[in-house]
Every structure is written in C-alpha cells, then in structure tokens.
C-alpha atoms as a PDB file:
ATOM      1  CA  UNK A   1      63.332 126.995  91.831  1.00  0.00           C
ATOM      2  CA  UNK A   2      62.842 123.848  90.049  1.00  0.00           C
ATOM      3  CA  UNK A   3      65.220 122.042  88.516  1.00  0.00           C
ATOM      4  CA  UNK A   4      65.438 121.262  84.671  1.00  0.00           C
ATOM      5  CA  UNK A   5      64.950 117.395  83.491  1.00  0.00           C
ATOM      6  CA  UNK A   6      69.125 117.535  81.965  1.00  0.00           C
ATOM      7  CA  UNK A   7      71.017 118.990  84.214  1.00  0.00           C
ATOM      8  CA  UNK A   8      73.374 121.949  83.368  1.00  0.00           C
ATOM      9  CA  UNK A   9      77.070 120.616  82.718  1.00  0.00           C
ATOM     10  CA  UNK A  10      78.048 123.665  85.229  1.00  0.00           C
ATOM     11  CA  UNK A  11      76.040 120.884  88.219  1.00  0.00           C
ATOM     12  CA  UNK A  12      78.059 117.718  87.302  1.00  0.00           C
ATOM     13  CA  UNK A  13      81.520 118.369  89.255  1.00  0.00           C
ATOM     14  CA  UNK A  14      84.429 116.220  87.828  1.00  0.00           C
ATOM     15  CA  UNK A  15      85.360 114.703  91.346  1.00  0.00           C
ATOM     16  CA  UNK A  16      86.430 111.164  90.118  1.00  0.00           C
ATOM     17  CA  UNK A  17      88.415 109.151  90.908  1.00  0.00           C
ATOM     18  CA  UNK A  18      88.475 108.959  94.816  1.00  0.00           C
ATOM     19  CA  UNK A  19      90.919 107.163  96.812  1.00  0.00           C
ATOM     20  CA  UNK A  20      87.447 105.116  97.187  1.00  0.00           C
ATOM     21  CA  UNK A  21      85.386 105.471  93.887  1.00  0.00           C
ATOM     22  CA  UNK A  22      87.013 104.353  90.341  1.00  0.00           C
ATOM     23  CA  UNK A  23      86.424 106.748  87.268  1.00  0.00           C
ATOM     24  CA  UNK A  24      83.388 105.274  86.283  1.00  0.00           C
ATOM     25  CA  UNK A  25      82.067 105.903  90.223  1.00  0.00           C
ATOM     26  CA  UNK A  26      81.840 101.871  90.952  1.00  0.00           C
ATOM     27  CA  UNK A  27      83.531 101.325  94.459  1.00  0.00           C
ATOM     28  CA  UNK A  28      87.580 100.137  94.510  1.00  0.00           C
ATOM     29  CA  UNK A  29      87.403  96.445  94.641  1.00  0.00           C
ATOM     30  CA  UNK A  30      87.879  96.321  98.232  1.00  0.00           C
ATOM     31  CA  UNK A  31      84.574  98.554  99.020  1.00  0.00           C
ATOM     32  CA  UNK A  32      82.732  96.993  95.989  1.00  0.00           C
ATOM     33  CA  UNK A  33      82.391  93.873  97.746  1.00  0.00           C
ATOM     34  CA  UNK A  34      81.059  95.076 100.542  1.00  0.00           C
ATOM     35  CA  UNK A  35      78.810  96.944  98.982  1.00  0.00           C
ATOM     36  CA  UNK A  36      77.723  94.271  96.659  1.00  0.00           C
ATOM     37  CA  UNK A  37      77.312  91.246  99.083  1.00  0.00           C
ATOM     38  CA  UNK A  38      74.017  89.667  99.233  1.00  0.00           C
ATOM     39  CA  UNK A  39      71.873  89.091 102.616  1.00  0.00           C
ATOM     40  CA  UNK A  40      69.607  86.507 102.011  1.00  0.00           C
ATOM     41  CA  UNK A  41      67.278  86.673 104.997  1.00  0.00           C
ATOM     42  CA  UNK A  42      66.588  89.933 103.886  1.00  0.00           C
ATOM     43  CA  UNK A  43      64.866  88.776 100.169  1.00  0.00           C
ATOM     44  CA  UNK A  44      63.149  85.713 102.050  1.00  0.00           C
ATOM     45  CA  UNK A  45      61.616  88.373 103.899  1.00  0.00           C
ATOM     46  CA  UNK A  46      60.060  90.314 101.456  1.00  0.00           C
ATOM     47  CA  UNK A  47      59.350  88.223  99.026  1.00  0.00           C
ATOM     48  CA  UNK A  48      57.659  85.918 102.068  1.00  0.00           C
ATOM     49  CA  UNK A  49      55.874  89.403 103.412  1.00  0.00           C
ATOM     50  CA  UNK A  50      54.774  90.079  99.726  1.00  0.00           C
ATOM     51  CA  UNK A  51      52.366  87.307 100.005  1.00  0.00           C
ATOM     52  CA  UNK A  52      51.611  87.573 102.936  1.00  0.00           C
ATOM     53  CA  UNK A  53      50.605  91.045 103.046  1.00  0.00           C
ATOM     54  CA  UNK A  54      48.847  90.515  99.467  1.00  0.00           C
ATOM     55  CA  UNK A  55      46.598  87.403 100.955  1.00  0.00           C
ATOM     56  CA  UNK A  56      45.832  88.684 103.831  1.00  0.00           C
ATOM     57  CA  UNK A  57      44.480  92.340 102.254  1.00  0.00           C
ATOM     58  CA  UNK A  58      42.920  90.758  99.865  1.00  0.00           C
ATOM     59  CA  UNK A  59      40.628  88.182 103.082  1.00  0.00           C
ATOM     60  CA  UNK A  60      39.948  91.575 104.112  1.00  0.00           C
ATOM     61  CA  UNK A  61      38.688  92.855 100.607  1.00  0.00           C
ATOM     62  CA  UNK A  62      36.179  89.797 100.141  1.00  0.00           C
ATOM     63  CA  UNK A  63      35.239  89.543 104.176  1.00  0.00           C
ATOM     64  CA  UNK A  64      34.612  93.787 104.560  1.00  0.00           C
ATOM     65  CA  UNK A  65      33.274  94.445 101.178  1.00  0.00           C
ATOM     66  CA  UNK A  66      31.466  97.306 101.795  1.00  0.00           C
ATOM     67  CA  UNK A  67      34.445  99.200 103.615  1.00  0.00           C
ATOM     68  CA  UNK A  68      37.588  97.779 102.288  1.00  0.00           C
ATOM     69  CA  UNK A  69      36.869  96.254  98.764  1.00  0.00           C
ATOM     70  CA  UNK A  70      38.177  99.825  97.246  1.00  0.00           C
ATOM     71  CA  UNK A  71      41.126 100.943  99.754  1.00  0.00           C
ATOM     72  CA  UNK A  72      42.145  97.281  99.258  1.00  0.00           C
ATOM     73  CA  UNK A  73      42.017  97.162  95.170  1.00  0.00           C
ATOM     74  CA  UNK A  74      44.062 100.885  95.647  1.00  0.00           C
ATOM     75  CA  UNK A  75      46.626  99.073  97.863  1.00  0.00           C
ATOM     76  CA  UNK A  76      47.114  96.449  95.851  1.00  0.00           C
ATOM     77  CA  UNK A  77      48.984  98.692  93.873  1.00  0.00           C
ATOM     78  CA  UNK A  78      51.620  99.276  95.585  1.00  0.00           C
ATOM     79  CA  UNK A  79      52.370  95.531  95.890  1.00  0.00           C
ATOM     80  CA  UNK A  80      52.723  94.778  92.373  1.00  0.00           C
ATOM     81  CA  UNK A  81      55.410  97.763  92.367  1.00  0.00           C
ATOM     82  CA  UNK A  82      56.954  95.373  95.061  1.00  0.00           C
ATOM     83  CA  UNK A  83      56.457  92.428  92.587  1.00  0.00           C
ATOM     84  CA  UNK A  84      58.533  94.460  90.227  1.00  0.00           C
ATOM     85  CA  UNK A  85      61.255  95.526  92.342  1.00  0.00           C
ATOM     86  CA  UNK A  86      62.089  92.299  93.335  1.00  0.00           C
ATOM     87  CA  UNK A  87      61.510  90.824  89.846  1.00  0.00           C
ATOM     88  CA  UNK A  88      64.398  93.239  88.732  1.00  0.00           C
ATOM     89  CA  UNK A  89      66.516  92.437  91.609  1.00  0.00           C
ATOM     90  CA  UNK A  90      66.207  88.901  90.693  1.00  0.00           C
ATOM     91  CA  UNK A  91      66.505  90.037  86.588  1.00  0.00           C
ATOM     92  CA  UNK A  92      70.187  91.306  87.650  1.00  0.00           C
ATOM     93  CA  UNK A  93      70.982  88.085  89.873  1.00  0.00           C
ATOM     94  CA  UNK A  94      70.986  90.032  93.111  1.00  0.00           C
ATOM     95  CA  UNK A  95      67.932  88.066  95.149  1.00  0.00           C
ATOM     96  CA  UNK A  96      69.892  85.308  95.987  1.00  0.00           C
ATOM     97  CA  UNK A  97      73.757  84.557  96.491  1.00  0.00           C
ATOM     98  CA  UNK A  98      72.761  80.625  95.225  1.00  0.00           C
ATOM     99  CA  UNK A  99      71.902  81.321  91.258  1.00  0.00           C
ATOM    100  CA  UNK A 100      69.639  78.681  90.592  1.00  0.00           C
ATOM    101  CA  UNK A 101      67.491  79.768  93.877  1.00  0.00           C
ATOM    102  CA  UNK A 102      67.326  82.805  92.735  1.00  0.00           C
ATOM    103  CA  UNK A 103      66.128  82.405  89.199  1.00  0.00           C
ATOM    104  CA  UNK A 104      63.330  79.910  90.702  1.00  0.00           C
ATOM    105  CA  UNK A 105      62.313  81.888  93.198  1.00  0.00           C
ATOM    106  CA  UNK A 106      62.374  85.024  90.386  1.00  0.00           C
ATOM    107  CA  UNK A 107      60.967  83.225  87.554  1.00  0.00           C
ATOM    108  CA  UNK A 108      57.811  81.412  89.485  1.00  0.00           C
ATOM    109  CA  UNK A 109      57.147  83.147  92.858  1.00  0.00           C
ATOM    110  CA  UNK A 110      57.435  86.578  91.544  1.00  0.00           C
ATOM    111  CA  UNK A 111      57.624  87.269  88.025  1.00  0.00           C
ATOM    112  CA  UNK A 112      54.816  85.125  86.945  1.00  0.00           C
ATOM    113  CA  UNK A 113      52.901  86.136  89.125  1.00  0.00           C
ATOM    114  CA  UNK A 114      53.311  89.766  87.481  1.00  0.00           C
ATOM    115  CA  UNK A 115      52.469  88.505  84.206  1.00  0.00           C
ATOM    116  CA  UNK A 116      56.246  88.960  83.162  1.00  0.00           C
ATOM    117  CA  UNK A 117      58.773  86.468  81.526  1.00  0.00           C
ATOM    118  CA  UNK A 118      61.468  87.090  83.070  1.00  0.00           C
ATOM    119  CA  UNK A 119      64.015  85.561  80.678  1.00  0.00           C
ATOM    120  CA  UNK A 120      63.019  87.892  78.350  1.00  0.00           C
ATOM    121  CA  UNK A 121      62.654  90.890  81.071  1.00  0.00           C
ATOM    122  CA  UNK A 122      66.440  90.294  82.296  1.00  0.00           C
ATOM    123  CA  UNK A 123      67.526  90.490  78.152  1.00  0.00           C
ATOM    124  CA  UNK A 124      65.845  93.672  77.593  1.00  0.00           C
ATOM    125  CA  UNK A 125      66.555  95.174  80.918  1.00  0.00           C
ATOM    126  CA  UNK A 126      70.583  94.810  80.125  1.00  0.00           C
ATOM    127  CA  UNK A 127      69.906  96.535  77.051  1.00  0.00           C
ATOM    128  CA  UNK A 128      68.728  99.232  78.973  1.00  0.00           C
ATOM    129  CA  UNK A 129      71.924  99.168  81.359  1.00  0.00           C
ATOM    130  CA  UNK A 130      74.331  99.169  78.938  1.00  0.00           C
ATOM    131  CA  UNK A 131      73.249 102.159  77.085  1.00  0.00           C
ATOM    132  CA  UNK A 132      70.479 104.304  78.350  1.00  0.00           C
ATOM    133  CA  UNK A 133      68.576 105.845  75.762  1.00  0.00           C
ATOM    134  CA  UNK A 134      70.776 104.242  72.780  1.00  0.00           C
ATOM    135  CA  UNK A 135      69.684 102.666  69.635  1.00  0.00           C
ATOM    136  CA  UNK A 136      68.680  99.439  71.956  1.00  0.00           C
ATOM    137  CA  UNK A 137      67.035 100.948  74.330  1.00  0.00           C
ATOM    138  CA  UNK A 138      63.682  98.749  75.635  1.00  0.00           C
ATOM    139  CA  UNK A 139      61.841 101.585  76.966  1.00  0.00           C
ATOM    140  CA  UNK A 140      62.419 104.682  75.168  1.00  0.00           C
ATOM    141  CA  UNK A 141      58.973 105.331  75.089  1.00  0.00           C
ATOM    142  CA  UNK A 142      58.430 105.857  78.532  1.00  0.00           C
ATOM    143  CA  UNK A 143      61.626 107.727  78.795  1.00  0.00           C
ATOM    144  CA  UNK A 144      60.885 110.205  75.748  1.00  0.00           C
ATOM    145  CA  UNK A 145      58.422 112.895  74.782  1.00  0.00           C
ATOM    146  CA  UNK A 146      59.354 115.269  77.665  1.00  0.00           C
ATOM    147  CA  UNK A 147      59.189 117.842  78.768  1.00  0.00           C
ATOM    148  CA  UNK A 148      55.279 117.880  77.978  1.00  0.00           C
ATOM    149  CA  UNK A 149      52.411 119.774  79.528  1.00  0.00           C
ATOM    150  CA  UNK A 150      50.169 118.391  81.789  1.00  0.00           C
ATOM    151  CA  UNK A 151      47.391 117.674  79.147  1.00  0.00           C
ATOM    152  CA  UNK A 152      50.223 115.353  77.734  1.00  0.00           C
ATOM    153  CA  UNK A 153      50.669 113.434  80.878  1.00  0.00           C
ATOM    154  CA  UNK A 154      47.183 113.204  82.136  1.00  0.00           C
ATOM    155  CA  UNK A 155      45.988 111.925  78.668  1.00  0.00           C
ATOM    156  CA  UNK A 156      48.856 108.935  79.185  1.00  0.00           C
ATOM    157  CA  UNK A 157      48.082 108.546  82.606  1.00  0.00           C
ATOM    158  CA  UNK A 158      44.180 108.246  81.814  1.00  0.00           C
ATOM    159  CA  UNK A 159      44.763 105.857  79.054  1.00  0.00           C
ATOM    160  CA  UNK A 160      46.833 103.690  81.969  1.00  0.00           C
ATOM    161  CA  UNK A 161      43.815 104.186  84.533  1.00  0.00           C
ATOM    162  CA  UNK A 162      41.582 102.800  83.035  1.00  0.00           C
ATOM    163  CA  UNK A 163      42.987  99.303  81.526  1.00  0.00           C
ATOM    164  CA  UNK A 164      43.637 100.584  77.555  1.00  0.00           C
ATOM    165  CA  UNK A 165      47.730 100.390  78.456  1.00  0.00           C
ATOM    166  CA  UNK A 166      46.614  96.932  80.752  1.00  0.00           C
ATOM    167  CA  UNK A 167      44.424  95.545  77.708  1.00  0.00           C
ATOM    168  CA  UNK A 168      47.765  95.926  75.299  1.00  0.00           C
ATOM    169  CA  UNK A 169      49.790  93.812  77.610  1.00  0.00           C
ATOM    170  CA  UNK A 170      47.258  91.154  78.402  1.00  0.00           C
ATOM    171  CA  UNK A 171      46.436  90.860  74.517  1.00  0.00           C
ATOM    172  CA  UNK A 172      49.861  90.299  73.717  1.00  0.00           C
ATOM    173  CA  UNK A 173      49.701  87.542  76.327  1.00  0.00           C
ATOM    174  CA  UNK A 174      46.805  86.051  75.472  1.00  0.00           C
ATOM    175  CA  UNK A 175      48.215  85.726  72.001  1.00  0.00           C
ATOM    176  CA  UNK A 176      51.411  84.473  72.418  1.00  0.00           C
ATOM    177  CA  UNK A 177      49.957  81.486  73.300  1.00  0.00           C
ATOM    178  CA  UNK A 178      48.927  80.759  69.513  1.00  0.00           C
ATOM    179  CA  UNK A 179      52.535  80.994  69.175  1.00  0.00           C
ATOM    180  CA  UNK A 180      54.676  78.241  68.823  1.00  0.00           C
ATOM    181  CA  UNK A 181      57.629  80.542  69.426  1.00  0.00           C
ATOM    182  CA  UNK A 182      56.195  81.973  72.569  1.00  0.00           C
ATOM    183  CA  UNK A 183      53.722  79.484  73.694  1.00  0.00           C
ATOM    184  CA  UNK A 184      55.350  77.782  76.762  1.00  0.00           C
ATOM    185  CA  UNK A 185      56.573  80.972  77.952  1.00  0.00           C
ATOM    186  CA  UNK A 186      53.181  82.553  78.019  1.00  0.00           C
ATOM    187  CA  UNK A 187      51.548  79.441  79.149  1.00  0.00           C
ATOM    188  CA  UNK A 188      53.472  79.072  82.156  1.00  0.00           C
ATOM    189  CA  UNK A 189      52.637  82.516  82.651  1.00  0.00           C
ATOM    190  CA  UNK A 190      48.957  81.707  82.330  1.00  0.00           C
ATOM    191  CA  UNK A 191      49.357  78.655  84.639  1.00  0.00           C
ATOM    192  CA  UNK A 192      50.610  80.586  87.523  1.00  0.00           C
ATOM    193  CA  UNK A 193      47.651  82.887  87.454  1.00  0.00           C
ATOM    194  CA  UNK A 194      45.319  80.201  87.444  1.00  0.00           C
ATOM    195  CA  UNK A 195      47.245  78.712  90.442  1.00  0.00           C
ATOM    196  CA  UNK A 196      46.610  82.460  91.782  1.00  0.00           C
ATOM    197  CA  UNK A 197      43.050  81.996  91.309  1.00  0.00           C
ATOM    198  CA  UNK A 198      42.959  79.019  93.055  1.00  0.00           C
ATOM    199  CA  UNK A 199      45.043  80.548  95.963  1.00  0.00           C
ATOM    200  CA  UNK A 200      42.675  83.235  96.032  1.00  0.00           C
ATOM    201  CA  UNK A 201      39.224  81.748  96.024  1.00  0.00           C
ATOM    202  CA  UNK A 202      40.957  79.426  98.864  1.00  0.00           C
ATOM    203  CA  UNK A 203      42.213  82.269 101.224  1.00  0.00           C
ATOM    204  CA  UNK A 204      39.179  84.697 100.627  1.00  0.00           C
ATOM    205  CA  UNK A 205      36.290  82.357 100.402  1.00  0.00           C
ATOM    206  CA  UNK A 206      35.567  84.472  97.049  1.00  0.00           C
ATOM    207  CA  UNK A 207      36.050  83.263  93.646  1.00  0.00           C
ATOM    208  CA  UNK A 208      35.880  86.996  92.316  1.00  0.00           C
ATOM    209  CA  UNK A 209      38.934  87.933  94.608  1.00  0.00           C
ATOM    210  CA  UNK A 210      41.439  87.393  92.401  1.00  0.00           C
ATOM    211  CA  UNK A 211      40.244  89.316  89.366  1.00  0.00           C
ATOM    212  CA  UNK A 212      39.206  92.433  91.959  1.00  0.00           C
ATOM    213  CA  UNK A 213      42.220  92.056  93.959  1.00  0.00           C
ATOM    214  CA  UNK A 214      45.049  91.117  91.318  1.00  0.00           C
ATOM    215  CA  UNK A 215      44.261  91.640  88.045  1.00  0.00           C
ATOM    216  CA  UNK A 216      42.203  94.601  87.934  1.00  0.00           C
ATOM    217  CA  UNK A 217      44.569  96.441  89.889  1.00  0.00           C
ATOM    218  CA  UNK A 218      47.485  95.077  87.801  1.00  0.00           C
ATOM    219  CA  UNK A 219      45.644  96.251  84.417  1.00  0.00           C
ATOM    220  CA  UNK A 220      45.016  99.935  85.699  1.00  0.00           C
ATOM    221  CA  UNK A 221      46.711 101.585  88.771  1.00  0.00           C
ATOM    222  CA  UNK A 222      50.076  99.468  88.661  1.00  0.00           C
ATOM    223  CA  UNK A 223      50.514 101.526  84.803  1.00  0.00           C
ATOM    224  CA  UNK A 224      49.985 104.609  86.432  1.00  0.00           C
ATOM    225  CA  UNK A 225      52.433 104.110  88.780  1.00  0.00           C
ATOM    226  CA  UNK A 226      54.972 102.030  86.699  1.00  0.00           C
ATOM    227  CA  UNK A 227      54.784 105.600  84.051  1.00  0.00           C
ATOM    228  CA  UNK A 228      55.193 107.860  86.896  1.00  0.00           C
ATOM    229  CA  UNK A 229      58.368 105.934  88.394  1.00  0.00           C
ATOM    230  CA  UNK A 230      59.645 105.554  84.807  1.00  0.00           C
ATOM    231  CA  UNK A 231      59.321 108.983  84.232  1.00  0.00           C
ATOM    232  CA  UNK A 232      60.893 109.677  87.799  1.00  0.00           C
ATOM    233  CA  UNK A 233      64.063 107.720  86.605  1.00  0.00           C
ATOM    234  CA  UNK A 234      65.033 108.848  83.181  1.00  0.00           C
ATOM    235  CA  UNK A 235      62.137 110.550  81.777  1.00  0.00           C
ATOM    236  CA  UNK A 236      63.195 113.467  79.113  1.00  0.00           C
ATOM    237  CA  UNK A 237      67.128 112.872  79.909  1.00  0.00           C
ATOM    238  CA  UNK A 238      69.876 111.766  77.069  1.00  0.00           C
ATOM    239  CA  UNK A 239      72.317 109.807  76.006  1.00  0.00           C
ATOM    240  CA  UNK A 240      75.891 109.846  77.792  1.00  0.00           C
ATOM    241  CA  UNK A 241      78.508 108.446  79.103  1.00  0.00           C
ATOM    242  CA  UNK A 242      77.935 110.378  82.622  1.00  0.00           C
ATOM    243  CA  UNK A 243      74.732 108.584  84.233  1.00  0.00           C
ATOM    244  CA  UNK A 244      74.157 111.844  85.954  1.00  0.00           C
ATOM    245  CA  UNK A 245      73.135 113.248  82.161  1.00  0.00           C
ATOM    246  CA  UNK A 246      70.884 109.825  81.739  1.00  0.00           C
ATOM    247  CA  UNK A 247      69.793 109.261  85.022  1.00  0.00           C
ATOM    248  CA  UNK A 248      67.262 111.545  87.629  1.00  0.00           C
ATOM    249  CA  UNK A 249      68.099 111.587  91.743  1.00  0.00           C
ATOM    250  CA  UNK A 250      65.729 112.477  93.573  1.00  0.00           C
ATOM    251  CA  UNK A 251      65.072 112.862  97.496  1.00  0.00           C
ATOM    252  CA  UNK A 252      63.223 109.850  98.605  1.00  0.00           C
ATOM    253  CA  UNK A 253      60.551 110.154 101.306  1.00  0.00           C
ATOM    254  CA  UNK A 254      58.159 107.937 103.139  1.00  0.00           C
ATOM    255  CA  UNK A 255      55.092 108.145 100.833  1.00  0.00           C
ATOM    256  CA  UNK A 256      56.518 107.574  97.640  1.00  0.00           C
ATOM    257  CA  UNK A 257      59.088 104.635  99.144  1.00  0.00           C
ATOM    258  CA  UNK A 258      55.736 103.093 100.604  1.00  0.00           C
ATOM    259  CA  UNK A 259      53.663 104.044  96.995  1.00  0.00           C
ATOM    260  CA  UNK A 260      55.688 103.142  94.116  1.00  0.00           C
ATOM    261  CA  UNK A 261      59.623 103.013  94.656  1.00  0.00           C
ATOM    262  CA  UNK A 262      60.263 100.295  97.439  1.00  0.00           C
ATOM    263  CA  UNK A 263      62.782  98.202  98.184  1.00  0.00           C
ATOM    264  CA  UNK A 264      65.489 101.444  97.932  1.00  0.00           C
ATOM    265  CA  UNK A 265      64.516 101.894  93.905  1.00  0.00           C
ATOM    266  CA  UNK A 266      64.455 105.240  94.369  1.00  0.00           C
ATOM    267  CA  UNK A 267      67.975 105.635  94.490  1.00  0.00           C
ATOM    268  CA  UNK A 268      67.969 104.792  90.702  1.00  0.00           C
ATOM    269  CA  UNK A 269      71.085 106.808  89.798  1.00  0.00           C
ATOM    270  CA  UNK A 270      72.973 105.189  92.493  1.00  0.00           C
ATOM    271  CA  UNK A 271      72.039 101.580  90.760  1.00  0.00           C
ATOM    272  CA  UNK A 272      72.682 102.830  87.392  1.00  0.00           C
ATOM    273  CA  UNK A 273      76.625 103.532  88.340  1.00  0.00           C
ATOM    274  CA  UNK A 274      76.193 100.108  89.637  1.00  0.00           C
ATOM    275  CA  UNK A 275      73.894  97.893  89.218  1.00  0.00           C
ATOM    276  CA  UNK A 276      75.702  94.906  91.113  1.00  0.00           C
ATOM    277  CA  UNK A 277      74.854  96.694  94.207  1.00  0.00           C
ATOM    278  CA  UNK A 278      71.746  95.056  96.087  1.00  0.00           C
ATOM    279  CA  UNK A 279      68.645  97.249  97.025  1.00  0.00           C
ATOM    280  CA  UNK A 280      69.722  96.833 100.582  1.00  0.00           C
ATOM    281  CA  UNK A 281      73.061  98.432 100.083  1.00  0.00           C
ATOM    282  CA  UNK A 282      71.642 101.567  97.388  1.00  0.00           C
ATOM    283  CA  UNK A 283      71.183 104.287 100.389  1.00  0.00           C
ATOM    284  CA  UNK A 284      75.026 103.295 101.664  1.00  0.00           C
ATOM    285  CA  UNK A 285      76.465 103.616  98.250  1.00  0.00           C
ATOM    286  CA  UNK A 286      74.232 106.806  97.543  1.00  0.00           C
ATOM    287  CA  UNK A 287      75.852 108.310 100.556  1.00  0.00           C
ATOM    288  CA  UNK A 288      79.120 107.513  98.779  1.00  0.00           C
ATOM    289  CA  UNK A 289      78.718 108.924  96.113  1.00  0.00           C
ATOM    290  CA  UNK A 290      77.269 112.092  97.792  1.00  0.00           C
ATOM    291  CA  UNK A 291      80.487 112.272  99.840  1.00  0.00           C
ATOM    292  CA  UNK A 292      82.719 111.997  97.086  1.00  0.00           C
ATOM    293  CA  UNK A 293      80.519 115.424  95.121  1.00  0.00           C
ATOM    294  CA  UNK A 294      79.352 113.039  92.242  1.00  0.00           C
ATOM    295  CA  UNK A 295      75.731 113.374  93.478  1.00  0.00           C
ATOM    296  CA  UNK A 296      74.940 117.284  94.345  1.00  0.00           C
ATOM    297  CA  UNK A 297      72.126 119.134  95.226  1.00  0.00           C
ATOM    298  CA  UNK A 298      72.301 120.634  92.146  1.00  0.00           C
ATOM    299  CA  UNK A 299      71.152 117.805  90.301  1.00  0.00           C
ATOM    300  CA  UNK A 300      68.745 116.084  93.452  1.00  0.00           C
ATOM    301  CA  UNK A 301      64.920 117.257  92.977  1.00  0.00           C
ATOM    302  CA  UNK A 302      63.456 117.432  96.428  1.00  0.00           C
ATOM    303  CA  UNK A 303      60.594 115.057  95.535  1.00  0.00           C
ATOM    304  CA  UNK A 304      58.899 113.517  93.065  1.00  0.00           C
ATOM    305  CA  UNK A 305      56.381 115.968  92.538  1.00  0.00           C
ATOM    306  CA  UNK A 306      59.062 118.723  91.756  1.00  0.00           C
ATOM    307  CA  UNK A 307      60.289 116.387  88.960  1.00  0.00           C
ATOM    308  CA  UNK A 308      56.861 115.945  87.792  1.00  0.00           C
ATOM    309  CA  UNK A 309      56.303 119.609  87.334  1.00  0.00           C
ATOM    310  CA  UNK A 310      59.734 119.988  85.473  1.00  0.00           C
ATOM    311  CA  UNK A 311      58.537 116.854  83.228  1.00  0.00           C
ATOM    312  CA  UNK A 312      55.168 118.987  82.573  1.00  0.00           C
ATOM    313  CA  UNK A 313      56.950 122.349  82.089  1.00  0.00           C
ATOM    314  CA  UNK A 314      56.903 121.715  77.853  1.00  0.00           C
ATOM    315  CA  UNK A 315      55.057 122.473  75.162  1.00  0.00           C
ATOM    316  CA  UNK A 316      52.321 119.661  73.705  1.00  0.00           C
ATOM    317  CA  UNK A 317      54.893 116.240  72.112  1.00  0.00           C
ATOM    318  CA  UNK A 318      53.556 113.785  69.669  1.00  0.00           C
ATOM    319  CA  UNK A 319      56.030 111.408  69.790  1.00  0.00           C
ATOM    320  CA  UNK A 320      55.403 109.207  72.452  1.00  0.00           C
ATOM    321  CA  UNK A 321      54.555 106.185  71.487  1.00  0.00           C
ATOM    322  CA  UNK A 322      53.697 104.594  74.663  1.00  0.00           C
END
C-alpha cells in the first residue's frame, strides 16, 4: 500500500523526550557532540575523489569517444549531485572543523565550480531550515504543486532535460554580471569555470571536454535529478512544527545513494531535526531516532520510486511555478 505524501497524525507517535533525545528530537548535549563532531579526513576525501573521479571520466570521455562520450556525460550527473552535497555541508559549516578552511574550500573548490554563490546559497538555505514551507521559504516551488499526475511531472522533468530549467539559471548568471550589485559574485563564478576549461582541455587533450563533460550535463540531467531529490525531501508536505509533517524518510538503497542522494542526504528528515549533524554521522542519528519511535515505518516509503508514485497520485496542478 503506498503511503500518502502527509502522513496521518495517527503515524507520528508522541515518544519525546528520551532519556537521550530532547523535545525537539536533537540529542542531550552529551550525545549531541558526538554526533555532531567533524572528521576531517573524511571531507578531504571526497571532495579530493570528486575531482578526481570527475577528471579522470571525463580523459576517458575525450580518449573513447565513440564508447564512453555518452555513459560519461550520464555519469557526470551524479557528480554534480556530489558537488551539491558537499556545497551544503559546507553552506551549514560542517566540511571543516577550521571555519575559514572550510568556507575556502566551499566557496572556490566546490561551489563555483557548480555555478553557485554560496554566500547567497547558505542565506537562503537557513531560510529554508528555520521554517519549511513558511512565508520565507527559498524553494517552495519545488516543494509545491503535489500531488500531481504523471503528465505534471514528466512535463517539469522534460523542461529540465533538455536545458530550458539550465538556460534560466545560466541567463541569470550571465546577467548578473551587468550588475554592479552582483557583478563580482558572478564573475568569480565565471572565472572558476574558465579555470575549469583550462583544467579540462589540459587533462583531456580536448578543448570541447569541458562543455560535453561539465556544463552540458550541469544544464540538463543534474535538474532532473536535483527536482526528483527535492521532491523526495519535502515535495507536497506542510507547514509544522513536527518535521515529520514537513519532512519525507525514505529507505535509502544503493542506486539512488550512488545516483542522486550521496554523501548520507538521503536521510533528510534526520538532518532537518538537526542540521548540525555531519553527513557522516546522519545514518547513526537516524538509527536514534528510529529507536526512540520518532521515525516509524509508518511514515518511511520503501524507496524512492514509491514516493514518486504517491507524488503522481493527484489530479493535474497549475501552480507550480518552477
């Protein structure tokens, strides 16, 4: 039987407080800092195997053109949801115990690169945190407009595939520039990718690897996949003061982790009743909160195609705006 998008109030057990979890389902101070201590060596490990992995896909790309150009552009996908990740672990100060390493390391090795200003990511993201789905919420539409059908989704998806979400995102770049307002923002945006291009042409021998292999994929497949994993975290919920009523859970599995929610992101409601705990600790402090009854099966779709057929179970919307 598949679940509905809100969940019933009869699912949402009133179990807190614990002897270890506070009303509001944050850890007791003693547990919270264990569960929201920093390890280092693991974010200079993926943000190091980031690049790697994107360099040395894309020397394949431009070397096998033939064979790999396309399962390469496809993969790259899944690397700008990494980009993302770790862009919004560094947006909430949790990539690095030193601060200023970890808004340098955010700001030009990562976000950038992703075409996002971070400064103003990090403002709009709190927004988001502090009131899901309230007057100053950032990404309502992404979040709204469902339940819808699937004629609903596939037209948004479509319009994502094929660059017309990409092209409103670049042109808003492209024209900050003739801003004085936004101008060095989006021009040390538009410096890094020119460094990328550089890096590129250097590692691939092709001057066209960059635009096939970064920006091409990040103007088409990384929207589908940043609307499907923005549906799969709040789509069609509501405003409260229980995260379970604003926030989906969802059983995570290989495929998607690998796809479009690494680094633990799939274990969104988990960071929404805390998000001062680390990707690396989210699956310990899910557990937690399963142990405790807060998170039941009663409000856990078994995948993320179950929640995608509950988000397509509606009649036709109009309102999105996104």
């Amino acid at each position: 039987m598949t679940l509905a998008l809100v969940p019933d109030a009869t699912a949402l057990p009133l179990v807190l407080p614990t002897d270890r979890l506070l009303p509001n389902g944050m850890a007791i101070p003693e547990l919270r800092a264990k569960y929201r201590a920093i390890e280092n060596w693991r974010n200079v490990r993926a943000v190091t195997l980031l690049w790697a992995w994107t360099f040395a896909m894309a020397w394949v790309g431009a070397h096998y053109v033939l064979f790999a150009a396309i399962p390469v552009f496809i993969l790259m996908g899944p690397m700008h949801a990494r980009c993302a990740i770790l862009m919004h672990e560094a947006a909430h100060k949790l990539l690095f115990t030193n601060k200023k390493i970890n808004d340098f390391v955010g700001k030009w090795f990562i976000a950038a690169p992703a075409f996002v200003p971070i400064a103003l990511y990090r403002r709009s993201h709190f927004a988001h945190h502090r009131e899901e789905f309230g007057p100053d919420e950032p990404d309502i539409a992404f979040y709204r407009g469902y339940p819808c059908t699937w004629q609903d989704l596939r037209r948004r998806l479509l319009r994502d595939a094929v660059g017309i979400s990409g092209y409103k995102n670049f042109k808003t770049l492209l024209l900050a520039l003739t801003k004085p307002t936004s101008r060095r923002i989006s021009g040390e945006i538009m410096a890094v990718q020119v460094v990328l291009f550089g890096l590129f042409w250097v590692v691939t021998g092709a001057w066209w690897s960059y635009l096939a292999f970064w920006w091409l994929p990040w103007m088409t497949q990384w929207r589908v996949l940043n609307r499907l994993r923005a549906l799969a975290e709040h789509g069609g919920m509501m405003r409260s003061d229980d995260r379970r009523m604003t926030t989906h859970n969802v059983t995570q599995h290989l495929i998607a982790r690998f796809w479009f929610v690494p680094y633990n992101t799939g274990w969104h409601l988990a960071h929404h009743v805390d998000m001062g705990v680390p990707w690396h600790h989210l699956p310990a402090y899910h557990r937690e909160l399963q142990e405790a009854g807060y998170i039941t099966d009663g409000i856990t779709f078994r995948s993320y195609t179950e929640l995608w057929r509950a988000a397509c179970s509606g009649a036709p919307t109009t309102n999105s705006a996104n």
